[in-house]
N, C-alpha and C. Protein backbone atom coordinates (compact mmCIF):
# COMPACT_ATOMS: atom_id res chain seq x y z
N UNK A 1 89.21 116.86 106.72
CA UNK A 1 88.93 115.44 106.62
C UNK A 1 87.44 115.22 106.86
N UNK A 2 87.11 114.64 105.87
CA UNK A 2 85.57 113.83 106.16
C UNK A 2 85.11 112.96 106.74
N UNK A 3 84.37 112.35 107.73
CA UNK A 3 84.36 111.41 108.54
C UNK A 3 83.44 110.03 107.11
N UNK A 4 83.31 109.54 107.47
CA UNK A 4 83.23 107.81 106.56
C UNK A 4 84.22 106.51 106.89
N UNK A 5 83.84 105.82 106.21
CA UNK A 5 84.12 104.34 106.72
C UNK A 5 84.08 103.64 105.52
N UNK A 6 84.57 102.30 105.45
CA UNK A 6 84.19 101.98 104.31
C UNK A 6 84.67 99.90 104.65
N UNK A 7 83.76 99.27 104.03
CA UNK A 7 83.98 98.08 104.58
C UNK A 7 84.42 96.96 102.97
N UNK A 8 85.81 96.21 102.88
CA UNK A 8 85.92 95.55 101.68
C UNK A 8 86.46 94.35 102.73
N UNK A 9 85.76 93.53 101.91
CA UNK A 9 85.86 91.83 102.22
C UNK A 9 86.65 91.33 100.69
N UNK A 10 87.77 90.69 101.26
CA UNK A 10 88.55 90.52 99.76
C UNK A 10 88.62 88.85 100.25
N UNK A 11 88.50 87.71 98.62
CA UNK A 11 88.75 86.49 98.69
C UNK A 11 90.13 86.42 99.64
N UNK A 12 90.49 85.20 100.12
CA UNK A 12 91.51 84.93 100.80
C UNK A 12 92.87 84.95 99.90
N UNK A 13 93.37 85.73 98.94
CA UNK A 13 94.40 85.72 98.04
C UNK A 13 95.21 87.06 97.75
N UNK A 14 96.18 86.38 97.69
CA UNK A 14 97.64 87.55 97.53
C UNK A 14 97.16 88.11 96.63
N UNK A 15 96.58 87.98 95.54
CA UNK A 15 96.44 88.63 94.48
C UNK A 15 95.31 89.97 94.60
N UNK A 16 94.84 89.76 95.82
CA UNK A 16 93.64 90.74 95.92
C UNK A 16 94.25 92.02 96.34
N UNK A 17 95.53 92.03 97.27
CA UNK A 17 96.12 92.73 97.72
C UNK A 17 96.10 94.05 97.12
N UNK A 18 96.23 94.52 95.97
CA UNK A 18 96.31 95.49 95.30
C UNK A 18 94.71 96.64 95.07
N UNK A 19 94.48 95.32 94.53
CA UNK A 19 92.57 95.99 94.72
C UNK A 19 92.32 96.25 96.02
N UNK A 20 92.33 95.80 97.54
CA UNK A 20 92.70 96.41 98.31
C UNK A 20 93.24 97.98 98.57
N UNK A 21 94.66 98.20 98.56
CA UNK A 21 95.50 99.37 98.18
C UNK A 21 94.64 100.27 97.48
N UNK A 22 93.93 99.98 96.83
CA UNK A 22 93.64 100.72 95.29
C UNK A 22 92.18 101.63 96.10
N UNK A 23 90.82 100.69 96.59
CA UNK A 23 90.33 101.25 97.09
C UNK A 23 90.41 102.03 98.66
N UNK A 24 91.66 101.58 99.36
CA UNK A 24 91.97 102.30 100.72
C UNK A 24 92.24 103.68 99.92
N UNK A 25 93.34 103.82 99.10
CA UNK A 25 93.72 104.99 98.39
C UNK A 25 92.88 106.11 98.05
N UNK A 26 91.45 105.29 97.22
CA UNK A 26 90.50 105.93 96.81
C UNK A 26 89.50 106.52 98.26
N UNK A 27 89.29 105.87 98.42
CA UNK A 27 88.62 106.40 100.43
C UNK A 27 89.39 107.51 100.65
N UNK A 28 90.96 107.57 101.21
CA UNK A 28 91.49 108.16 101.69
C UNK A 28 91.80 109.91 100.35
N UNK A 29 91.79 109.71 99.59
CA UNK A 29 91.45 110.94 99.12
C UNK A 29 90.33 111.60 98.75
N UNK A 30 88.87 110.72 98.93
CA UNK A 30 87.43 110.87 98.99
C UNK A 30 87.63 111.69 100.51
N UNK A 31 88.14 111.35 101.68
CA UNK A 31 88.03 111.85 102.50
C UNK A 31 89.15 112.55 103.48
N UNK A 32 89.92 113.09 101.71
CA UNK A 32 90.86 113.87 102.21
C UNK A 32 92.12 113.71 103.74
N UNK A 33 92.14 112.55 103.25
CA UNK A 33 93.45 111.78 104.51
C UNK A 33 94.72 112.52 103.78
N UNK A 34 95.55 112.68 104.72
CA UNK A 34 96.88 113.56 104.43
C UNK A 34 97.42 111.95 104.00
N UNK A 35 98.30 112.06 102.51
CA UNK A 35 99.15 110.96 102.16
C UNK A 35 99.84 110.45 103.14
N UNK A 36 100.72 111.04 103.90
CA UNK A 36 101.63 110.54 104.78
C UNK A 36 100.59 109.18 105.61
N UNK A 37 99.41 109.81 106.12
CA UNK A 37 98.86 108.79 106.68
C UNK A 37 98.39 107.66 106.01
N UNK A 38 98.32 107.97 105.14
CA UNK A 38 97.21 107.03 104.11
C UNK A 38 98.30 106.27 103.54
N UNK A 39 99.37 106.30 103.67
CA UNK A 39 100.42 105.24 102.92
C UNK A 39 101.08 104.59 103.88
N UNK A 40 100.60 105.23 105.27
CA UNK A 40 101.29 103.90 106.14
C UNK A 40 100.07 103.19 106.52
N UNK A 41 98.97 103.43 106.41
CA UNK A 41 98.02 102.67 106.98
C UNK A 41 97.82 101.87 105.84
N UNK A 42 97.91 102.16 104.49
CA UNK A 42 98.10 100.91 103.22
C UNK A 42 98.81 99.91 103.71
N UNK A 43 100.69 100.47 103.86
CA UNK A 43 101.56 99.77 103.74
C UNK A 43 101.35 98.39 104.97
N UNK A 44 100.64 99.26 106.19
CA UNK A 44 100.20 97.97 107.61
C UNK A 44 99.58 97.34 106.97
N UNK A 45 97.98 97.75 106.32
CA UNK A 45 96.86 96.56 105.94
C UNK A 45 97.65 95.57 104.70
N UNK A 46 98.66 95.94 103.58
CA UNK A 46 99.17 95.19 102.82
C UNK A 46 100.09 94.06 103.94
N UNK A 47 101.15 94.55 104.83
CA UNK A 47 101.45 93.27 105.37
C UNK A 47 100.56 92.61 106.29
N UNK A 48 99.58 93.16 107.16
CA UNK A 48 98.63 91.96 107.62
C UNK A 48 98.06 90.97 107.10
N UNK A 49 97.54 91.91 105.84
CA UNK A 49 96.05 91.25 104.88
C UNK A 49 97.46 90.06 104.70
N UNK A 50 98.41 90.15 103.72
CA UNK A 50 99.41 88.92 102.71
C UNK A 50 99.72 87.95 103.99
N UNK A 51 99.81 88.42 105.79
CA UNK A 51 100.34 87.52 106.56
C UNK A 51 99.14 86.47 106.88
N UNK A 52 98.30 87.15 107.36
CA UNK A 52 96.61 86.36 107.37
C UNK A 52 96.47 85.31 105.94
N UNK A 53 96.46 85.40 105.15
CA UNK A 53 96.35 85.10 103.64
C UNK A 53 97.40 83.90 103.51
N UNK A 54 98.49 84.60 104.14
CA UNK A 54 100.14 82.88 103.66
C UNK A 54 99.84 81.89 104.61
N UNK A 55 99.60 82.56 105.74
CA UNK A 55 99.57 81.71 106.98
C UNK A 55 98.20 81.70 107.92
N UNK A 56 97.01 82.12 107.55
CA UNK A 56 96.05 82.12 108.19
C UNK A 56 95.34 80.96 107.93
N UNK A 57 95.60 80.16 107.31
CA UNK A 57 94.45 79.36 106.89
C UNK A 57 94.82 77.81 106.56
N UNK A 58 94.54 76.69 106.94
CA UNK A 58 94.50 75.55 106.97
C UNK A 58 94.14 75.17 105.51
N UNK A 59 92.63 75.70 104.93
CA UNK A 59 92.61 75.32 103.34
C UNK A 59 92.16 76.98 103.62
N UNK A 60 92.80 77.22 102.06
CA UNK A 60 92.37 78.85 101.71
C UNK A 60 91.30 78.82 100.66
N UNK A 61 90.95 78.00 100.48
CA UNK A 61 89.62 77.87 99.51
C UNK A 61 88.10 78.65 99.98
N UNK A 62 87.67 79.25 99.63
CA UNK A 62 86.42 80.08 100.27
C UNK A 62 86.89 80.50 101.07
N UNK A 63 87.96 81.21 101.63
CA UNK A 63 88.07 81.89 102.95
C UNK A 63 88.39 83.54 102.90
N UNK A 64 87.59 84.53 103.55
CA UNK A 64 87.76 85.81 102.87
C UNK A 64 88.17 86.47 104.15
N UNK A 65 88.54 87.61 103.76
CA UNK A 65 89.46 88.37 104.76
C UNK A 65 88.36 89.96 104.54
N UNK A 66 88.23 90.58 105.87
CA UNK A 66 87.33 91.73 106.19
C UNK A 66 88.07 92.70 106.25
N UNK A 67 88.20 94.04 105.97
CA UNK A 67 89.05 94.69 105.89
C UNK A 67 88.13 96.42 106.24
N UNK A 68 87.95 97.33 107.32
CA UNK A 68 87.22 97.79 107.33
C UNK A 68 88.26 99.81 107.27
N UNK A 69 88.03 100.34 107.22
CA UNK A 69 88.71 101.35 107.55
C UNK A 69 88.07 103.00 107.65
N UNK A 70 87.94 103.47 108.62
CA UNK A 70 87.05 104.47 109.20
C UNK A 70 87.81 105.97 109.71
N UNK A 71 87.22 107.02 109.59
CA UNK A 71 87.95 108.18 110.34
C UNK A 71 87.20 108.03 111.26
N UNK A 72 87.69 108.83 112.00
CA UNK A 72 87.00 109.17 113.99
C UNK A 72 87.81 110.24 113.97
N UNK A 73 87.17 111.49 114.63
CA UNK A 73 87.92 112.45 114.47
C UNK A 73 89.30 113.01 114.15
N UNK A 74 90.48 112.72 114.68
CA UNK A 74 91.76 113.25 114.39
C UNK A 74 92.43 111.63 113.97
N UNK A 75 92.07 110.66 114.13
CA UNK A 75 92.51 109.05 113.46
C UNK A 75 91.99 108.62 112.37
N UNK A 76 92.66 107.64 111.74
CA UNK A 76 91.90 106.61 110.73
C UNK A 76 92.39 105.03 111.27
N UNK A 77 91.33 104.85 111.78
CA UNK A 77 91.01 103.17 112.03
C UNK A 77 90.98 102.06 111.18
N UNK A 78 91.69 101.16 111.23
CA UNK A 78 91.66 100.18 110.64
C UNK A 78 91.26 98.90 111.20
N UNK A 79 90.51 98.12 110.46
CA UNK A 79 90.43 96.46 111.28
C UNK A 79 90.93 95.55 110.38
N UNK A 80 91.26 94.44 110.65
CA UNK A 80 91.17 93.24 109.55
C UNK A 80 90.67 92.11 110.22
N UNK A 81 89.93 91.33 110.23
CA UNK A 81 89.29 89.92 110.77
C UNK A 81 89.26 88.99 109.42
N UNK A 82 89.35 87.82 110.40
CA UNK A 82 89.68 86.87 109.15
C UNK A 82 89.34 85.52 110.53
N UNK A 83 88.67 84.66 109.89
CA UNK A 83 88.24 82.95 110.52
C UNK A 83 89.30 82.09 110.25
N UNK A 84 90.38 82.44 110.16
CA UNK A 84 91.79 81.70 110.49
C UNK A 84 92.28 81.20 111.42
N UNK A 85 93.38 80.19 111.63
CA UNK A 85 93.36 79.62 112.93
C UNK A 85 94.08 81.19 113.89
N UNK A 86 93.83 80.74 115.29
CA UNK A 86 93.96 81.88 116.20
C UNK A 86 95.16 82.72 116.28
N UNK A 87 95.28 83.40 116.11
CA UNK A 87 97.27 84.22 116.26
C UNK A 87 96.66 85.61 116.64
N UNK A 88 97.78 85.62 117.97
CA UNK A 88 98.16 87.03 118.21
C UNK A 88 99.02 87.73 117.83
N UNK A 89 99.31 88.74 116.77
CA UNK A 89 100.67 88.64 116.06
C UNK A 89 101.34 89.89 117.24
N UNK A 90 100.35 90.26 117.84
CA UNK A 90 101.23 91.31 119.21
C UNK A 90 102.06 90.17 120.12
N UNK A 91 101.99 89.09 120.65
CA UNK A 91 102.39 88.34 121.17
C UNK A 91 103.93 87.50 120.34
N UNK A 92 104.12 87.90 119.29
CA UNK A 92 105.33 87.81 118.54
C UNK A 92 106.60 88.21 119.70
N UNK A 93 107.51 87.57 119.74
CA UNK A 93 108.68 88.23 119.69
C UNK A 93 109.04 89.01 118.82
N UNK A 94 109.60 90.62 119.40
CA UNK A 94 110.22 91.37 118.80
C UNK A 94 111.58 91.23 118.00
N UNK A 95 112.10 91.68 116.93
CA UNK A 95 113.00 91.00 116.37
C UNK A 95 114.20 91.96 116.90
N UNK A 96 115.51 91.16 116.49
CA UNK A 96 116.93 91.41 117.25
C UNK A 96 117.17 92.04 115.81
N UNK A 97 116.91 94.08 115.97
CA UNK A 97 117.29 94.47 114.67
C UNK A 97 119.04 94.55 114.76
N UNK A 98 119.83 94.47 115.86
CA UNK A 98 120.95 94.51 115.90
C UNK A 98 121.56 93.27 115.80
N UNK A 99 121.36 92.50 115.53
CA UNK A 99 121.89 91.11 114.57
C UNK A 99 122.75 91.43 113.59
N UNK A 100 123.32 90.26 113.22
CA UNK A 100 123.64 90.56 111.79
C UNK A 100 122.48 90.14 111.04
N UNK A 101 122.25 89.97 109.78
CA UNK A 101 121.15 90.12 109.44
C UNK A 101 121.40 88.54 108.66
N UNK A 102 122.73 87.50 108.70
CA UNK A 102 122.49 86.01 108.79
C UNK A 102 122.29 85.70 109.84
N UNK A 103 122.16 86.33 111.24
CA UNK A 103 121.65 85.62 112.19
C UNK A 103 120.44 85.59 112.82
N UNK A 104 119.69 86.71 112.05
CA UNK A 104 118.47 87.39 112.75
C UNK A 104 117.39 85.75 112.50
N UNK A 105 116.70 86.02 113.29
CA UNK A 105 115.46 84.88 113.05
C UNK A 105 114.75 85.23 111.74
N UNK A 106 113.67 84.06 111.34
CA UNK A 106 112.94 84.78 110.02
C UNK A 106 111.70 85.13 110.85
N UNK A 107 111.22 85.93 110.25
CA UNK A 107 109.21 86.03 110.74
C UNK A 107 109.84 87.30 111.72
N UNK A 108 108.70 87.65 112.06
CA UNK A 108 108.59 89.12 112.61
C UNK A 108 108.74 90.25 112.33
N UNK A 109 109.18 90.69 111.75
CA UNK A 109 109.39 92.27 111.00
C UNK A 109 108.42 92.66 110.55
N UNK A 110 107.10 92.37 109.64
CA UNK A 110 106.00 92.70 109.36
C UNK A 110 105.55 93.60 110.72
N UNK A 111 105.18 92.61 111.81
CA UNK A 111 104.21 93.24 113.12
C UNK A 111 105.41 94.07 113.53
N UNK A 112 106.87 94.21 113.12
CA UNK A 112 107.20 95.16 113.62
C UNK A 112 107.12 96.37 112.45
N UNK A 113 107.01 96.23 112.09
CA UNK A 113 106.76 97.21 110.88
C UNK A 113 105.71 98.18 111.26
N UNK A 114 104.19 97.35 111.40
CA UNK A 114 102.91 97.48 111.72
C UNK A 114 102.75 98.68 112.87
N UNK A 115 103.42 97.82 113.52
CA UNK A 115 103.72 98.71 115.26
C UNK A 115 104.00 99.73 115.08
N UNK A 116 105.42 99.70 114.39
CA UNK A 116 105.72 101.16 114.24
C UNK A 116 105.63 102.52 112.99
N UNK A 117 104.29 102.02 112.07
CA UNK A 117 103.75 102.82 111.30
C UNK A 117 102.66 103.59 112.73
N UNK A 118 101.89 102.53 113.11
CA UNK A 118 100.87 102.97 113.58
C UNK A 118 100.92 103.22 115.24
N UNK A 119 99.88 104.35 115.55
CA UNK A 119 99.66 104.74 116.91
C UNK A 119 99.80 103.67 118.07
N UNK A 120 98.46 102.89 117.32
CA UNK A 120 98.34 101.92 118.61
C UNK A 120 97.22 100.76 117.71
N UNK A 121 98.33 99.54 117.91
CA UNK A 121 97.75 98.15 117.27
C UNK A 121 96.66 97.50 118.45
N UNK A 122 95.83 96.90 118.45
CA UNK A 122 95.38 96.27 118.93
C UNK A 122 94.99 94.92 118.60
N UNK A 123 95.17 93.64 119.33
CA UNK A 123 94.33 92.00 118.61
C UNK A 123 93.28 92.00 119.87
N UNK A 124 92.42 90.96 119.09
CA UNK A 124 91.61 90.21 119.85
C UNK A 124 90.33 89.12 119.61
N UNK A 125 89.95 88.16 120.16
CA UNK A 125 89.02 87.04 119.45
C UNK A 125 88.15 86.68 119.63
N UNK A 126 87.01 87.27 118.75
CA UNK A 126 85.98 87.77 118.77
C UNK A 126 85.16 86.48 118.22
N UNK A 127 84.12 85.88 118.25
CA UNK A 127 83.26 85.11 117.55
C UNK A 127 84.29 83.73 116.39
N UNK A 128 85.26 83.68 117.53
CA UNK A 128 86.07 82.59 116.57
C UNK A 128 86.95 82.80 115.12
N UNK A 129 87.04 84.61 115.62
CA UNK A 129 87.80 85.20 114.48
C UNK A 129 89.11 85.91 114.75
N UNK A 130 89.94 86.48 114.32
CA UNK A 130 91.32 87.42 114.52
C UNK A 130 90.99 88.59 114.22
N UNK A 131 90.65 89.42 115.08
CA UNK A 131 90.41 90.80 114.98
C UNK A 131 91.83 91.68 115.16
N UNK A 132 92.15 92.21 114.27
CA UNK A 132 93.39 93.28 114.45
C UNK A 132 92.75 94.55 114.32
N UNK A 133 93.11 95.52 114.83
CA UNK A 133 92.37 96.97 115.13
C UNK A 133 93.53 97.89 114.95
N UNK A 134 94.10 98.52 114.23
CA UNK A 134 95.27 99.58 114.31
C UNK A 134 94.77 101.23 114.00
N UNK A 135 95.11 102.38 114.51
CA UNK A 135 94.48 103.23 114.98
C UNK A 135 95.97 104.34 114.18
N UNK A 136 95.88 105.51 113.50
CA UNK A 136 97.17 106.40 112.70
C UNK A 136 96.37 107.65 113.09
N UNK A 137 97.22 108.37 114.00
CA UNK A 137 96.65 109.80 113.92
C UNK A 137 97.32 110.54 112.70
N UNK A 138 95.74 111.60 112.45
CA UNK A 138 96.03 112.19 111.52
C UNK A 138 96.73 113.62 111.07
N UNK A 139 96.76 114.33 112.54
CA UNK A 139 96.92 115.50 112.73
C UNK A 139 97.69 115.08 114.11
């Protein structure tokens, strides 16, 4: 694995989502990320980036979403920040996967999803922004 980083700021829209994917993909075999990792750290940044994006934003007009993603030795780091109103999505209730699944609540499964692709999620609010930080070892 090669150490690099790479920083994409995508408009505030579902539709970017893919172009997204497309260049994490391209990074991650520029710097030789084992697939396994590199498709769960897609699959997290695809449901953050679309949750930030449905529900981050009061008007979504000009509003762009930061998307950064880095090796550090045996990890690949991810961030997403976005000037959306404030949410901790760690502060979610966890969902009742033993429900039936007409009784389960809606919302939550994404950050549980998130959680459990990755090592260790982190939030926090930085300069009036939503910083999410999620961390996938690679080895």
């Amino acid at each position: 694995m090669h150490e690099g980083s790479i920083t994409i700021r995508l408009p505030a829209d579902v539709r970017e989502i893919e172009r997204l994917n497309q260049l994490v993909r391209r990074f991650g075999e520029l710097h030789e990320i084992p697939s396994r990792a590199l498709y769960a750290v897609n699959l997290a940044l695809d449901e953050v980036v679309t949750n930030v994006v449905m529900h981050g934003f009061e008007i979504i007009t000009g509003q762009e979403v930061a998307v950064r993603v880095a090796t550090a030795g045996d990890d690949l780091h991810s961030e997403v920040v976005d000037g959306g109103r404030e949410f901790n999505p760690l502060d979610a209730p966890l969902p009742d996967l033993t429900a039936a699944l007409e009784e389960r609540a809606l919302g939550g499964l994404g950050i549980h999803l998130v959680r459990s692709l990755m090592d260790r999620v982190e939030y926090r609010r930085e300069n009036a922004k939503n910083v999410l930080t999620m961390r996938k070892r690679i080895r």
